[in-house]
N, C-alpha and C. Protein backbone atom coordinates (compact mmCIF):
# COMPACT_ATOMS: atom_id res chain seq x y z
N UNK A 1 -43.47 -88.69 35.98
CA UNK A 1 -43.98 -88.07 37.18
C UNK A 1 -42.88 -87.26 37.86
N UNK A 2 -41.62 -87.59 37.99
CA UNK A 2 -40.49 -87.34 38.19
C UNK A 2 -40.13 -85.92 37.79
N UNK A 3 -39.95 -86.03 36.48
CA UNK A 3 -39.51 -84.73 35.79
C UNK A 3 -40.92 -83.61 35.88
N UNK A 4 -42.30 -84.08 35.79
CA UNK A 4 -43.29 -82.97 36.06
C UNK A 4 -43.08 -82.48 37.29
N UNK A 5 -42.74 -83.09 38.63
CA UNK A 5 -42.51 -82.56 39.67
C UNK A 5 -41.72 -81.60 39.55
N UNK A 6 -40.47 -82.00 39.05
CA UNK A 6 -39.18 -81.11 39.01
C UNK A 6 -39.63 -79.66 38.22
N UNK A 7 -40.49 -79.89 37.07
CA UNK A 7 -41.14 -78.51 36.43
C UNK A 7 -41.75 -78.22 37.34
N UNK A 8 -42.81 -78.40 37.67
CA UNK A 8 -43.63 -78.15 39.00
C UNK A 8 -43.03 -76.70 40.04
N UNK A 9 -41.70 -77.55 40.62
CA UNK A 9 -40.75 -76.98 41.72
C UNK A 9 -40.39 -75.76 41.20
N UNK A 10 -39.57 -75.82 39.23
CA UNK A 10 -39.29 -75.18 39.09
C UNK A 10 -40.17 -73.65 38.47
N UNK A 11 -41.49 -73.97 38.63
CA UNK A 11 -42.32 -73.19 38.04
C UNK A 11 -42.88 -72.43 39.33
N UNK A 12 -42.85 -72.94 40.36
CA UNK A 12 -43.42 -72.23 41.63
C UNK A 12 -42.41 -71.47 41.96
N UNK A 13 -41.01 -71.44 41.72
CA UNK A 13 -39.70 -70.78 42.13
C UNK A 13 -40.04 -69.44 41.13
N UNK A 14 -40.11 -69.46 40.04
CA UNK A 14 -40.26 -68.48 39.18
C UNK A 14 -40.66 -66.93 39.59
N UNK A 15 -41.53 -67.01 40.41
CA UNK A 15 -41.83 -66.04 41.25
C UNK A 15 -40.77 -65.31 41.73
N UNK A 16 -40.27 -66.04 42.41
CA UNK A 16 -39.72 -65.39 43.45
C UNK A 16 -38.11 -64.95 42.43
N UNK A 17 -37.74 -64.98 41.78
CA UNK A 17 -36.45 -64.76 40.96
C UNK A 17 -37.03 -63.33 40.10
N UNK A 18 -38.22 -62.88 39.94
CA UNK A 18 -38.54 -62.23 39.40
C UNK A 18 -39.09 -60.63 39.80
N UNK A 19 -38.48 -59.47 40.20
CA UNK A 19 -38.22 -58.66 40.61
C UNK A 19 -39.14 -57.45 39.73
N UNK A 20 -39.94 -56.53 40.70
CA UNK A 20 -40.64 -55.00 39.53
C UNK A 20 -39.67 -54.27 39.55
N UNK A 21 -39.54 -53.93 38.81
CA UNK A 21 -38.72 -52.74 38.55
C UNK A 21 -39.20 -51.66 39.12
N UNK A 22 -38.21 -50.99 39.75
CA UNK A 22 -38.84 -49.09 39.71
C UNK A 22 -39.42 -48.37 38.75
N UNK A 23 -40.86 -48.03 39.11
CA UNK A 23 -41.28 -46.91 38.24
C UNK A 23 -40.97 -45.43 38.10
N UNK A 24 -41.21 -45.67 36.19
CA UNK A 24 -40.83 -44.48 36.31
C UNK A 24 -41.73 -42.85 37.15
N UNK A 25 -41.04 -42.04 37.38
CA UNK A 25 -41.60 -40.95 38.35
C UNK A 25 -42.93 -40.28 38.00
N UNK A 26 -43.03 -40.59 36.10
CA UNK A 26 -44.37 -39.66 36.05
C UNK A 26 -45.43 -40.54 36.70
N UNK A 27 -45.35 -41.89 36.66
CA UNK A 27 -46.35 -42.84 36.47
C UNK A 27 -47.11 -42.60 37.64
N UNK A 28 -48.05 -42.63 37.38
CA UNK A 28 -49.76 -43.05 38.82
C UNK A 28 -49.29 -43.76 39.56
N UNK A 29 -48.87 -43.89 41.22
CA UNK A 29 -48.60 -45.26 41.33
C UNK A 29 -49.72 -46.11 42.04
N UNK A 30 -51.13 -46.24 41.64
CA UNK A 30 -51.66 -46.88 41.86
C UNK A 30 -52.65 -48.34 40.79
N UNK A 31 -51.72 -48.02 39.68
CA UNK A 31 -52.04 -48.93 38.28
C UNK A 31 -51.37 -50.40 38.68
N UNK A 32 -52.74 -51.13 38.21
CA UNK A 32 -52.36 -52.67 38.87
C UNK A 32 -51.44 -53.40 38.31
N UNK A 33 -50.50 -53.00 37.93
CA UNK A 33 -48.63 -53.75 37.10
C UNK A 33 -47.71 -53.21 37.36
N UNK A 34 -46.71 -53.65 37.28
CA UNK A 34 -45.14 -52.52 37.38
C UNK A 34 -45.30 -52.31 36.06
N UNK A 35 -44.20 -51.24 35.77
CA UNK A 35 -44.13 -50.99 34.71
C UNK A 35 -42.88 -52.15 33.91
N UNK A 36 -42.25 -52.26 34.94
CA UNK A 36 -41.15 -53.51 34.18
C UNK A 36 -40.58 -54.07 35.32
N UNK A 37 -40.62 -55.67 34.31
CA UNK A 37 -40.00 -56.59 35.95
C UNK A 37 -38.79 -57.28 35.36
N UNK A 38 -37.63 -57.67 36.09
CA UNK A 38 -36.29 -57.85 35.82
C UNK A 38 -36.56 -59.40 36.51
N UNK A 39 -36.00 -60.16 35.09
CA UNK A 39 -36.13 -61.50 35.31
C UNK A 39 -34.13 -62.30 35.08
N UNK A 40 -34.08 -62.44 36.16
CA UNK A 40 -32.35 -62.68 35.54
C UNK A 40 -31.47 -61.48 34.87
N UNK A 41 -31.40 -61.89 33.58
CA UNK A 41 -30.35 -60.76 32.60
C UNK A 41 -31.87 -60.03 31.44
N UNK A 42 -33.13 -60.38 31.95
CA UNK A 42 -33.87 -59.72 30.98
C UNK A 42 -35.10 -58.98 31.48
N UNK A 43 -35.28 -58.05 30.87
CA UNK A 43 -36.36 -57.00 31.19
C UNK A 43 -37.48 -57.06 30.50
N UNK A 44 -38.63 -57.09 31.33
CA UNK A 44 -39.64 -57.34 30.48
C UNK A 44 -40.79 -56.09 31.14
N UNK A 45 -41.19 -55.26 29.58
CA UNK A 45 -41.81 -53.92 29.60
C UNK A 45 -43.17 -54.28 29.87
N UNK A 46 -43.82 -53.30 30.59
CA UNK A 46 -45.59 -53.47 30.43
C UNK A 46 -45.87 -52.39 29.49
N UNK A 47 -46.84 -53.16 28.41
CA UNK A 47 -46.92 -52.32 27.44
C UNK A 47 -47.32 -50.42 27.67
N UNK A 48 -46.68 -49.39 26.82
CA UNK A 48 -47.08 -48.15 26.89
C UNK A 48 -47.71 -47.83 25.58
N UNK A 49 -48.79 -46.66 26.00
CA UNK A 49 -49.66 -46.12 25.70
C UNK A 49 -49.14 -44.95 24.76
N UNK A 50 -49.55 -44.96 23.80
CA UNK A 50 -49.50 -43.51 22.90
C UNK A 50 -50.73 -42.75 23.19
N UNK A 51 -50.52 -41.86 23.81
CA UNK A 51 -51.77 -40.34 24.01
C UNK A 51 -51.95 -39.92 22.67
N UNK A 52 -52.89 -39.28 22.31
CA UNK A 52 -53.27 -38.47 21.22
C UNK A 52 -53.18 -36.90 21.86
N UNK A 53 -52.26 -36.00 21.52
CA UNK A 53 -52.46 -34.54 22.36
C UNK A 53 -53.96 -34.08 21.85
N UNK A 54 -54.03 -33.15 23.08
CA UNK A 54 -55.72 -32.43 23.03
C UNK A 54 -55.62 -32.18 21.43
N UNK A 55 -56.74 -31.72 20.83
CA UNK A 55 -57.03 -31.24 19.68
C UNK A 55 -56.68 -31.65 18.36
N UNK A 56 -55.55 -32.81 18.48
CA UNK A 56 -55.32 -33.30 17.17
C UNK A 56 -56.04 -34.44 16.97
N UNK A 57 -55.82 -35.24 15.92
CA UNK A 57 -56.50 -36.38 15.01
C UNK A 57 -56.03 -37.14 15.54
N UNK A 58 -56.79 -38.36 15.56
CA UNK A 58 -56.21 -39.80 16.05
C UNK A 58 -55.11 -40.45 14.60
N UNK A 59 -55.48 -39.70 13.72
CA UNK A 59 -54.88 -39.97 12.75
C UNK A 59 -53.72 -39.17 11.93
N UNK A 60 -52.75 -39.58 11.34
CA UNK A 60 -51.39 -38.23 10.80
C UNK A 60 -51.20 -38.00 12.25
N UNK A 61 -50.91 -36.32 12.46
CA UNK A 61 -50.00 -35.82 13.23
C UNK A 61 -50.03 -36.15 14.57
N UNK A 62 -51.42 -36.37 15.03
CA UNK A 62 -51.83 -37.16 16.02
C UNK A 62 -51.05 -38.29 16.66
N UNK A 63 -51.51 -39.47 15.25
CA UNK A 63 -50.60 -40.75 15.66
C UNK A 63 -49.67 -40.87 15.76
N UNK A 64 -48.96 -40.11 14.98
CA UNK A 64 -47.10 -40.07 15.01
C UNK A 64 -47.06 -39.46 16.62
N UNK A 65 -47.74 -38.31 17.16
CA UNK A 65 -47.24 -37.98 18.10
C UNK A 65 -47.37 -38.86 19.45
N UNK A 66 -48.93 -39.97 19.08
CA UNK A 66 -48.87 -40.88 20.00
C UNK A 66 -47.98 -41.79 20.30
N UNK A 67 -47.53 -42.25 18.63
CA UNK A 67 -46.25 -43.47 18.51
C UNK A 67 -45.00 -42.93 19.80
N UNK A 68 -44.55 -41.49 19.31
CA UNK A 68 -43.12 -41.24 19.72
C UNK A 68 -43.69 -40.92 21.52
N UNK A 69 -44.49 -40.68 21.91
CA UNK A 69 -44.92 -40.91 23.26
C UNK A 69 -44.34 -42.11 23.90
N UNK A 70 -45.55 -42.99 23.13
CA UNK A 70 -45.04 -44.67 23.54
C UNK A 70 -43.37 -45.26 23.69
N UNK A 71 -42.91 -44.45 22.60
CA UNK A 71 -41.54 -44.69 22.19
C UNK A 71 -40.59 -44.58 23.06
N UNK A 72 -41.26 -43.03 23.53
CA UNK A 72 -40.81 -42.21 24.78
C UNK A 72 -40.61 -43.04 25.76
N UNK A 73 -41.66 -43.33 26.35
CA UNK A 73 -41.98 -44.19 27.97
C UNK A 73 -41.20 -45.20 27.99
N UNK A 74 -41.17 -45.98 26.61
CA UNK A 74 -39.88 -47.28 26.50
C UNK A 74 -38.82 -46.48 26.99
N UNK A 75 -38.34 -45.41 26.33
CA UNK A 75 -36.71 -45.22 26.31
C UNK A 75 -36.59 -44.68 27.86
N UNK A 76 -37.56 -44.28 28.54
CA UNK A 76 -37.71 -43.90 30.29
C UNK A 76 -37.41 -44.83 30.87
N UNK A 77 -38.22 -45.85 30.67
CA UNK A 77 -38.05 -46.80 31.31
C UNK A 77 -36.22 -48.11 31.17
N UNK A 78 -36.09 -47.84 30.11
CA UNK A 78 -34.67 -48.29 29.52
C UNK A 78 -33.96 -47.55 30.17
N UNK A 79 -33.71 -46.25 30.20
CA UNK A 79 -32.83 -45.49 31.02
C UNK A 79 -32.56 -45.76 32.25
N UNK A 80 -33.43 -45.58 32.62
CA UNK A 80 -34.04 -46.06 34.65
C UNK A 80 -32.87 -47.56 34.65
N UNK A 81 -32.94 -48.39 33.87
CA UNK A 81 -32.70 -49.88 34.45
C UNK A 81 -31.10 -49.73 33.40
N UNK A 82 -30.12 -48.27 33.05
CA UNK A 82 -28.81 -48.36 32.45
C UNK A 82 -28.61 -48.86 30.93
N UNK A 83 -29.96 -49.33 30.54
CA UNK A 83 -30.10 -50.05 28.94
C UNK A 83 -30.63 -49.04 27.89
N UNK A 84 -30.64 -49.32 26.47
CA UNK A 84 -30.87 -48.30 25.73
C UNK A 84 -31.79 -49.37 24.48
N UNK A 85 -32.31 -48.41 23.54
CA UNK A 85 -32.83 -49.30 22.54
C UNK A 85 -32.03 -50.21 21.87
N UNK A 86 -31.06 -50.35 21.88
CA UNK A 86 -29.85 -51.44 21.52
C UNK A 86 -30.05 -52.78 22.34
N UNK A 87 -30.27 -52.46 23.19
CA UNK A 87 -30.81 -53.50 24.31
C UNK A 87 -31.92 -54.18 24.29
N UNK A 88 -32.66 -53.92 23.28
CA UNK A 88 -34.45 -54.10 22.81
C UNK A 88 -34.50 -55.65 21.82
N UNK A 89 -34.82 -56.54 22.80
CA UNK A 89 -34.87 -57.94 21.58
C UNK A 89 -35.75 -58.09 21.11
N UNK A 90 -36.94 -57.65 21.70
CA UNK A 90 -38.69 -57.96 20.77
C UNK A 90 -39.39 -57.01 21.51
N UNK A 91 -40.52 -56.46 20.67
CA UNK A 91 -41.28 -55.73 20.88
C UNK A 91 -42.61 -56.13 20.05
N UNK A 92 -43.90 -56.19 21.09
CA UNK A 92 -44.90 -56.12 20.16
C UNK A 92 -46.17 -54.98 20.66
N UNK A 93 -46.85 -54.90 18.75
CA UNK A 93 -47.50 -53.69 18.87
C UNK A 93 -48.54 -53.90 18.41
N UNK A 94 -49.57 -52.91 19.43
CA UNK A 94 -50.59 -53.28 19.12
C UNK A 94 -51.53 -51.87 18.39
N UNK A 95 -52.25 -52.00 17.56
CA UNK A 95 -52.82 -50.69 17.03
C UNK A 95 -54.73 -51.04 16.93
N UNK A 96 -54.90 -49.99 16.86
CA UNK A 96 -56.56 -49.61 17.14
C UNK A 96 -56.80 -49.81 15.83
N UNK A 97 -55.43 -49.61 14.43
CA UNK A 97 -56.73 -49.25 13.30
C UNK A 97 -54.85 -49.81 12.31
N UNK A 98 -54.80 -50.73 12.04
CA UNK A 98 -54.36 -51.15 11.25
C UNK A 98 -53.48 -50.50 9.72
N UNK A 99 -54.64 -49.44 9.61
CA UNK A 99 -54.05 -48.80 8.19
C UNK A 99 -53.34 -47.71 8.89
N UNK A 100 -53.16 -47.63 10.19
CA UNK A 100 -51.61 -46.73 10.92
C UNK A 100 -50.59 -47.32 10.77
N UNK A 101 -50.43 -48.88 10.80
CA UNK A 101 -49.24 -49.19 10.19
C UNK A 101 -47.97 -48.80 9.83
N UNK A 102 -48.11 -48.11 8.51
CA UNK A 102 -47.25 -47.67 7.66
C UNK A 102 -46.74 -46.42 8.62
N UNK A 103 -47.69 -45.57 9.16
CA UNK A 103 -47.23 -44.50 9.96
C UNK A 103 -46.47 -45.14 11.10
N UNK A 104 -46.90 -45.74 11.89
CA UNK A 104 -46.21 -46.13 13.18
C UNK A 104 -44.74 -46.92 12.86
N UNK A 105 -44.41 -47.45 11.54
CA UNK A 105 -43.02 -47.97 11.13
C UNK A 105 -42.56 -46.86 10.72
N UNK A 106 -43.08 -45.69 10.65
CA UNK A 106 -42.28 -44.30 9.86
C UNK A 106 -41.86 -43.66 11.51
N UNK A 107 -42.54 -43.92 12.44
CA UNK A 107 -41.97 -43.27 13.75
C UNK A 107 -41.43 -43.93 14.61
N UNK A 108 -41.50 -45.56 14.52
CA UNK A 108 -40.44 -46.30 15.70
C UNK A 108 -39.34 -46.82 14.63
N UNK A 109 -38.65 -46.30 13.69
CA UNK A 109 -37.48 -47.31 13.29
C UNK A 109 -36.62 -46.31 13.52
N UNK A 110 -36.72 -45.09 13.67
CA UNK A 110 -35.87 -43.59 14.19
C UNK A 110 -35.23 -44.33 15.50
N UNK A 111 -35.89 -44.98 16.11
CA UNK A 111 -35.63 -45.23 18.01
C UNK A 111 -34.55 -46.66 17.50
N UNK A 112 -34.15 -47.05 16.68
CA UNK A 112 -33.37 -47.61 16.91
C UNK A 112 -32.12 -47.57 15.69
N UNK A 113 -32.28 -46.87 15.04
CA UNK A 113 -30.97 -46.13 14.40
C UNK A 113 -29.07 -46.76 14.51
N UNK A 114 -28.81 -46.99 13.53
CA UNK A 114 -27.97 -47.46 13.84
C UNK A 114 -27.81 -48.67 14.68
N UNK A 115 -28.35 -49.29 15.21
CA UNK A 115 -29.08 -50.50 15.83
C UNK A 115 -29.57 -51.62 14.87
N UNK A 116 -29.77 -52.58 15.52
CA UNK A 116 -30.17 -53.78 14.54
C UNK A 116 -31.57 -53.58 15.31
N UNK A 117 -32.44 -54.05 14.60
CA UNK A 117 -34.00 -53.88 14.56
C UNK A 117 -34.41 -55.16 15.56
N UNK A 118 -35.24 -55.33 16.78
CA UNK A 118 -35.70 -55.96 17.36
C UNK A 118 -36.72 -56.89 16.97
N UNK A 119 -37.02 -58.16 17.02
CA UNK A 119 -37.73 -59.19 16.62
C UNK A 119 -39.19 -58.18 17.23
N UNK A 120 -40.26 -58.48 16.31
CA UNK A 120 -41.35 -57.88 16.64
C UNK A 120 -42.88 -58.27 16.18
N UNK A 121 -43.75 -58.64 16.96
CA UNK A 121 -45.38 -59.07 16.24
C UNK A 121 -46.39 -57.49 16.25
N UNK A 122 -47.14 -57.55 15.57
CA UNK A 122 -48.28 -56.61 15.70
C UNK A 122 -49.72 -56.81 15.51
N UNK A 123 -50.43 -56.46 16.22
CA UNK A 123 -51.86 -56.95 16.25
C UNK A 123 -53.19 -56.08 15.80
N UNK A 124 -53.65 -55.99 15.49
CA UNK A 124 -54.87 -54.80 15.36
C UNK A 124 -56.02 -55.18 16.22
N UNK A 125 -56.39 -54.57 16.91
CA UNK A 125 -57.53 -54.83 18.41
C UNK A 125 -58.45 -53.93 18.08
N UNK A 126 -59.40 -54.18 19.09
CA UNK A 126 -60.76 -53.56 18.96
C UNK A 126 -60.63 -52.64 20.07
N UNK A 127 -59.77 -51.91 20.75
CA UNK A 127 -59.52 -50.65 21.31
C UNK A 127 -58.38 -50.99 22.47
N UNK A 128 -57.65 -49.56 22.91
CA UNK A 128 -56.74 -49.79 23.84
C UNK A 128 -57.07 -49.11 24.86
N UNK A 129 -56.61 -49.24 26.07
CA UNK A 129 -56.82 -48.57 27.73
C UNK A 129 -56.76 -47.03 27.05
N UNK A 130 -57.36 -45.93 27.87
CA UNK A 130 -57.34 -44.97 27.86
C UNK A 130 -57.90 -44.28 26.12
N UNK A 131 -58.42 -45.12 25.69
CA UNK A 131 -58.52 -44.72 23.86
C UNK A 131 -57.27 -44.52 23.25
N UNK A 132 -56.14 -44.81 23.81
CA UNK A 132 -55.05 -44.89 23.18
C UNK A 132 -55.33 -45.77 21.93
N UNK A 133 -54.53 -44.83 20.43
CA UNK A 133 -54.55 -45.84 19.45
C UNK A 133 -53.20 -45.99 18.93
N UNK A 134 -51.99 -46.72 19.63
CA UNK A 134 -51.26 -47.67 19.92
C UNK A 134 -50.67 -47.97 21.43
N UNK A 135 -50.21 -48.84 21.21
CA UNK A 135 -49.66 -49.78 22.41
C UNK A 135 -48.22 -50.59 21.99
N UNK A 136 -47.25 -50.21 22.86
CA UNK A 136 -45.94 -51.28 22.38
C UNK A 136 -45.31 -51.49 24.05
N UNK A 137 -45.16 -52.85 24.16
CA UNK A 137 -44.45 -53.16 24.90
C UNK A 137 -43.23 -54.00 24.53
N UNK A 138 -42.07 -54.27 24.94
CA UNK A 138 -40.99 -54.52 24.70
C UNK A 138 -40.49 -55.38 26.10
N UNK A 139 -39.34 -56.42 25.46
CA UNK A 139 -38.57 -56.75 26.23
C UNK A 139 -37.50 -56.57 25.98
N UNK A 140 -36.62 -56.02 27.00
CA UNK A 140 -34.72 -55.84 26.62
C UNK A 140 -33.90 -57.05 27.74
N UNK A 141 -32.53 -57.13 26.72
CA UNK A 141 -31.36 -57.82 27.60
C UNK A 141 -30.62 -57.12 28.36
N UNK A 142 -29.89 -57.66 29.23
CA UNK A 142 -28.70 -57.09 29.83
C UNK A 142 -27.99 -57.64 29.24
N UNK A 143 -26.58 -57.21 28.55
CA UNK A 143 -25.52 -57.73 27.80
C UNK A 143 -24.26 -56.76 28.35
């Protein structure tokens, strides 16, 4: 009973140690999340959206251009808080259609180059906010 209390205490504190980050400038600011909240020495991303530009395919040139979008908004948001993709311990991704896969590992392993590769899950869903067809959110360290 003792020690559940003590979790207890220490689980209601949690809150308050846990800080939003500044958004970045393009963002809406009326979307119900920060975009990233600073917990101690670690950053934790709300997942971003790959757009599909007007007129292309959700698929090929399309997706790649959605991936490096998403990719994009990470490395915005990394900037903003002095960290870089080096700084990236896990990331997970989520995709609309599974057999993008292979494409979306052909456009996020560029973003970390020379870098050691971040621990990472991926999911295939039955659609994302905005018809976006991917989604990656990430968490980075301060080191």
């Amino acid at each position: 009973m003792k020690s559940s209390l003590a979790a207890l205490a220490l689980l209601s504190a949690a809150p308050a140690l846990a800080q939003p980050a500044p958004a970045p400038q393009a963002m809406p600011a009326k979307l119900p999340f920060s975009p990233a909240v600073r917990v101690g020495d670690i950053l934790y991303m709300s997942g971003q959206i790959g757009q599909v530009p007007a007129g292309m395919d959700r698929h090929g040139a399309g997706f790649d251009a959605a991936t490096r979008n998403a990719m994009d908004s990470i490395g915005k948001i990394l900037t903003q808080h002095g960290l870089g993709f080096g700084n990236v311990v896990k990331c997970t991704v989520m995709l609309d259609d599974m057999a993008d896969w292979p494409r979306f590992n052909a456009a996020y392993v560029p973003y970390f180059e020379g870098k050691r590769l971040p621990a990472r899950s991926a999911f295939g869903t039955d659609g994302l906010a905005l018809g976006a067809p991917v989604e990656v959110e990430c968490i980075a360290a301060f080191n």
